[in-house]
Protein backbone atom coordinates (compact mmCIF):
# COMPACT_ATOMS: atom_id res chain seq x y z
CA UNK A 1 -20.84 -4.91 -14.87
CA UNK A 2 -19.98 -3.07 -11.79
CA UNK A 3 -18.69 0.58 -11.67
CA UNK A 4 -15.06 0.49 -10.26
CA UNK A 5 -13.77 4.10 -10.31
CA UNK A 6 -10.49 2.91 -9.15
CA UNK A 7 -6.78 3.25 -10.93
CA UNK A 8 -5.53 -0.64 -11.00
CA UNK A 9 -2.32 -1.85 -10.78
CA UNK A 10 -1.96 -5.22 -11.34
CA UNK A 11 -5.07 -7.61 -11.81
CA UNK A 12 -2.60 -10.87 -11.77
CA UNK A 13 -1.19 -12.46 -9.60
CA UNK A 14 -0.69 -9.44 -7.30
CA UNK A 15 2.27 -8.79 -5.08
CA UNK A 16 3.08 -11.75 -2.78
CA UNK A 17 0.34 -13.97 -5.22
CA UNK A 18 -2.52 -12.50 -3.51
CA UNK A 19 -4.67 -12.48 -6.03
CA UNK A 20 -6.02 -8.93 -5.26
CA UNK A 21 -7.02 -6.33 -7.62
CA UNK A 22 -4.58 -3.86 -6.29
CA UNK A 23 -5.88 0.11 -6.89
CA UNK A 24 -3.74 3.12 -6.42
CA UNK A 25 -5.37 4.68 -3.49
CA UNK A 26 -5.03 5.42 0.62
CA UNK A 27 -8.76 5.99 0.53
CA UNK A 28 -11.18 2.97 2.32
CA UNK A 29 -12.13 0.71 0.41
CA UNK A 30 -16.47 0.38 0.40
CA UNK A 31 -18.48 -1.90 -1.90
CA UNK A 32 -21.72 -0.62 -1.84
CA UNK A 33 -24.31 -3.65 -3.52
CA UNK A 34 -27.55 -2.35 -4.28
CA UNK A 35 -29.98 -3.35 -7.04
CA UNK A 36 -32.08 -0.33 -7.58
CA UNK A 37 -29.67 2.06 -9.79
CA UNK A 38 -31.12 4.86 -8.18
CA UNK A 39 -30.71 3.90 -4.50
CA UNK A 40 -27.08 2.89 -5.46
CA UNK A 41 -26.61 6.51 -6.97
CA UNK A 42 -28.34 7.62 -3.58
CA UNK A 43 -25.68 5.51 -1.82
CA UNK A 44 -22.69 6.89 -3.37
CA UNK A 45 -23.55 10.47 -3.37
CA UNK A 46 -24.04 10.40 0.11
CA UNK A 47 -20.27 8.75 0.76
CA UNK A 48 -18.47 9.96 -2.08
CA UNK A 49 -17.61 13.51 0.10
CA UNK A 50 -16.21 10.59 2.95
CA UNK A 51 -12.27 9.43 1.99
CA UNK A 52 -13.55 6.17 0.38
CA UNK A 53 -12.97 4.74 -3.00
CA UNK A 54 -16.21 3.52 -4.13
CA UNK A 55 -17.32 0.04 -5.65
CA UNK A 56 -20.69 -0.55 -7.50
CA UNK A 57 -22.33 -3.84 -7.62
CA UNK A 58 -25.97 -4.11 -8.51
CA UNK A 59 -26.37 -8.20 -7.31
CA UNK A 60 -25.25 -10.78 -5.47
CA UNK A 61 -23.44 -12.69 -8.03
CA UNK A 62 -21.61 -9.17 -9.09
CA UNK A 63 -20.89 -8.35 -5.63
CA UNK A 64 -18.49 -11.84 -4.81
CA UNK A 65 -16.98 -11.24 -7.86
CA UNK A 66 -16.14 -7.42 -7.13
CA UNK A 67 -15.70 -8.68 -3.24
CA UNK A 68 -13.13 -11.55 -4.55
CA UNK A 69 -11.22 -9.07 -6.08
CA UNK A 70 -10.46 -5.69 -4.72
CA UNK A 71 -11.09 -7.18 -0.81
CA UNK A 72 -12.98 -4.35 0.28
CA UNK A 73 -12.22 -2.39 3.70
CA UNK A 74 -16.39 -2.86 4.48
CA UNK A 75 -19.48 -4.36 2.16
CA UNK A 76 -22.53 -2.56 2.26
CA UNK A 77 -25.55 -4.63 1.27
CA UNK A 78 -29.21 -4.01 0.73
CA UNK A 79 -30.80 -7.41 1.37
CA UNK A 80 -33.29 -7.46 -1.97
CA UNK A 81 -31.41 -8.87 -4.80
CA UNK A 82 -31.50 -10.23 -7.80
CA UNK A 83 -30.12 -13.69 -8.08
CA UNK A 84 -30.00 -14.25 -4.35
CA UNK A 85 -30.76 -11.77 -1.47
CA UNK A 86 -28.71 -10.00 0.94
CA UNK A 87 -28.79 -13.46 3.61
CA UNK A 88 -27.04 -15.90 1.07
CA UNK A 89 -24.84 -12.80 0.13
CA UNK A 90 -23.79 -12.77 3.61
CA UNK A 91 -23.16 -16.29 4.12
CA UNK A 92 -21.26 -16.57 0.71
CA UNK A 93 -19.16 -14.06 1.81
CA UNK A 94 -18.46 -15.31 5.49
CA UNK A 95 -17.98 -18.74 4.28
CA UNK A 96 -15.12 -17.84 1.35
CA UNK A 97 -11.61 -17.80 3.07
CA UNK A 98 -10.56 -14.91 0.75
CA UNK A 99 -13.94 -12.34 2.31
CA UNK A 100 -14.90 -13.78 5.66
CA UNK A 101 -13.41 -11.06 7.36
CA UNK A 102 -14.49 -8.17 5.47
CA UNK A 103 -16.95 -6.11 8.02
CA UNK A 104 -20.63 -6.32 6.13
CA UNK A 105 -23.11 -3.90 7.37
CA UNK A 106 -26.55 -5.17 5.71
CA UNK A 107 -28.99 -2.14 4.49
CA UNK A 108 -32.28 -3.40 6.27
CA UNK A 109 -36.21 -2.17 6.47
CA UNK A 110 -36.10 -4.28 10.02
CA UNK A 111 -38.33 -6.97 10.45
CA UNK A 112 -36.71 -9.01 12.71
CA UNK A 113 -37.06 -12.49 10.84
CA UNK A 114 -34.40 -10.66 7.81
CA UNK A 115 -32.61 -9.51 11.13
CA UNK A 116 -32.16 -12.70 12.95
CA UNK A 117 -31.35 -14.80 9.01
CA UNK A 118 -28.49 -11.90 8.50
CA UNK A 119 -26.80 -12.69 12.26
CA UNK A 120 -26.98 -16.54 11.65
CA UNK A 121 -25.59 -15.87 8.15
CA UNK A 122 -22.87 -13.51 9.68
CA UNK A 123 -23.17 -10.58 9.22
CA UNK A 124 -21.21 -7.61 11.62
CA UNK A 125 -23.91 -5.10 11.43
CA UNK A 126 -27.28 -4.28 9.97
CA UNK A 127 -28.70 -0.47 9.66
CA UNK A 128 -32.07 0.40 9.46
CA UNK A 129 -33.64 1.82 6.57
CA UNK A 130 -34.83 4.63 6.10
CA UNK A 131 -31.98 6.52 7.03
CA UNK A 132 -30.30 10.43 6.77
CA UNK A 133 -26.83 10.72 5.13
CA UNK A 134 -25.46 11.98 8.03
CA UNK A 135 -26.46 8.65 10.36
CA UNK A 136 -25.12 6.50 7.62
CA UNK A 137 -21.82 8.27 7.10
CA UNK A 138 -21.38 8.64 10.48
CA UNK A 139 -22.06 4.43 10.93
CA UNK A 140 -20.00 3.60 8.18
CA UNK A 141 -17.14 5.63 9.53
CA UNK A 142 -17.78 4.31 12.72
CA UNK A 143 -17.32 0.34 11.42
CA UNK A 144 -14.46 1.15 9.23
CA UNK A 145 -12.53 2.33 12.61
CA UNK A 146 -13.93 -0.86 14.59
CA UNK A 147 -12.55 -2.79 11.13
CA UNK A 148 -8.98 -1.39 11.11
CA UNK A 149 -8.64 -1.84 14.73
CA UNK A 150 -9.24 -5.44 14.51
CA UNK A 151 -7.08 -6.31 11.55
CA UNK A 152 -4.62 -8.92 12.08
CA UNK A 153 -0.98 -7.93 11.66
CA UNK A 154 2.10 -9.53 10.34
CA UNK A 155 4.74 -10.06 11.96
CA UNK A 156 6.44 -6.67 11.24
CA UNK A 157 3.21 -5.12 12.65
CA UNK A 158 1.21 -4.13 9.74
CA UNK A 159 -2.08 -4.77 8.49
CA UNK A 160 -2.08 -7.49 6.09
CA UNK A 161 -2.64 -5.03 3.09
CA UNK A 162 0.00 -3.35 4.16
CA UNK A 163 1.83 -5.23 1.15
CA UNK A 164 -0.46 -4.69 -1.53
CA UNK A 165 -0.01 -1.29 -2.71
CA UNK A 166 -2.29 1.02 -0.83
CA UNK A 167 -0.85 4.04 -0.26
CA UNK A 168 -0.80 5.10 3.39
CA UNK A 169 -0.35 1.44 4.93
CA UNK A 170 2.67 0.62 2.70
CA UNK A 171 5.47 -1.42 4.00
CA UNK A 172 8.88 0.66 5.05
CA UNK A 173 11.56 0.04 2.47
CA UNK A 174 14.78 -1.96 4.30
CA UNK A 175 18.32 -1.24 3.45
């Protein structure tokens, strides 16, 4: 099961039937998928100082599920996995209505044939492995601010999570 270190609020329905885990938190969103408990670890200590609430999924299969429900702000794959690999992750995910646009930046050792499956799969980024914390905080900082500044807004002007919950982006109250 996947480590979710995250306060939730409703797991129904949601508000406005969304469907969406909900979690009590202005913090980014980052699923971080990695099969090797000790590179996950790795992972997390090096973003858990960043303002992000962490997810944990250790394969594909885990990863949808935890994808499908909280709607991440970015997915961070490594593209070994059990079950099926970081590719048919990607294309899973680009192909569900509910996670296509969620930003996934694929964890890679880059040989170009994993490169060029990832881009026809979909993915928005790759990163090459191996890598200082520093470069990857700074990169996954970097696509969370190309991610928020491409959200689509209602028609008040938010960001369409603005209506969930999440502190920070939450809808003004009208008299």
């Amino acid at each position: 099961m996947s480590r979710v270190d995250v306060p939730i609020i409703d797991e129904g329905e949601g508000i406005n039937g969304t469907g969406r885990a909900m979690v009590a938190s202005s913090a980014s969103l980052l699923l971080i998928v990695e099969h090797d408990p000790k590179l996950r670890k790795l992972l997390r200590v090096t973003l858990e100082d960043d303002p992000y609430v962490i997810l944990e999924a250790g394969d594909g299969a885990e990863a949808l599920e935890v994808a499908r429900a909280f709607r991440p702000d970015l997915i961070l794959i490594d593209c070994v996995l059990p079950q099926f690999d970081g590719v048919r992750l990607v294309d899973r995910l680009k192909s569900d209505p509910n996670t296509r646009h969620i930003p996934v930046v694929a964890l890679t050792a880059g040989d170009p044939p994993t490169i060029r499956a990832l881009q026809r799969a979909g993915v928005d980024a790759h990163f090459i492995e191996p890598f200082s914390p520093a470069e990857l905080s700074r990169f996954v900082n970097e696509r969370l601010h190309v991610a928020r500044r491409s959200w689509p807004t209602t028609p008040l002007g938010f960001p369409p999570r603005a209506f969930d919950g999440n502190a920070g982006r939450s809808a003004p109250r009208l008299p």
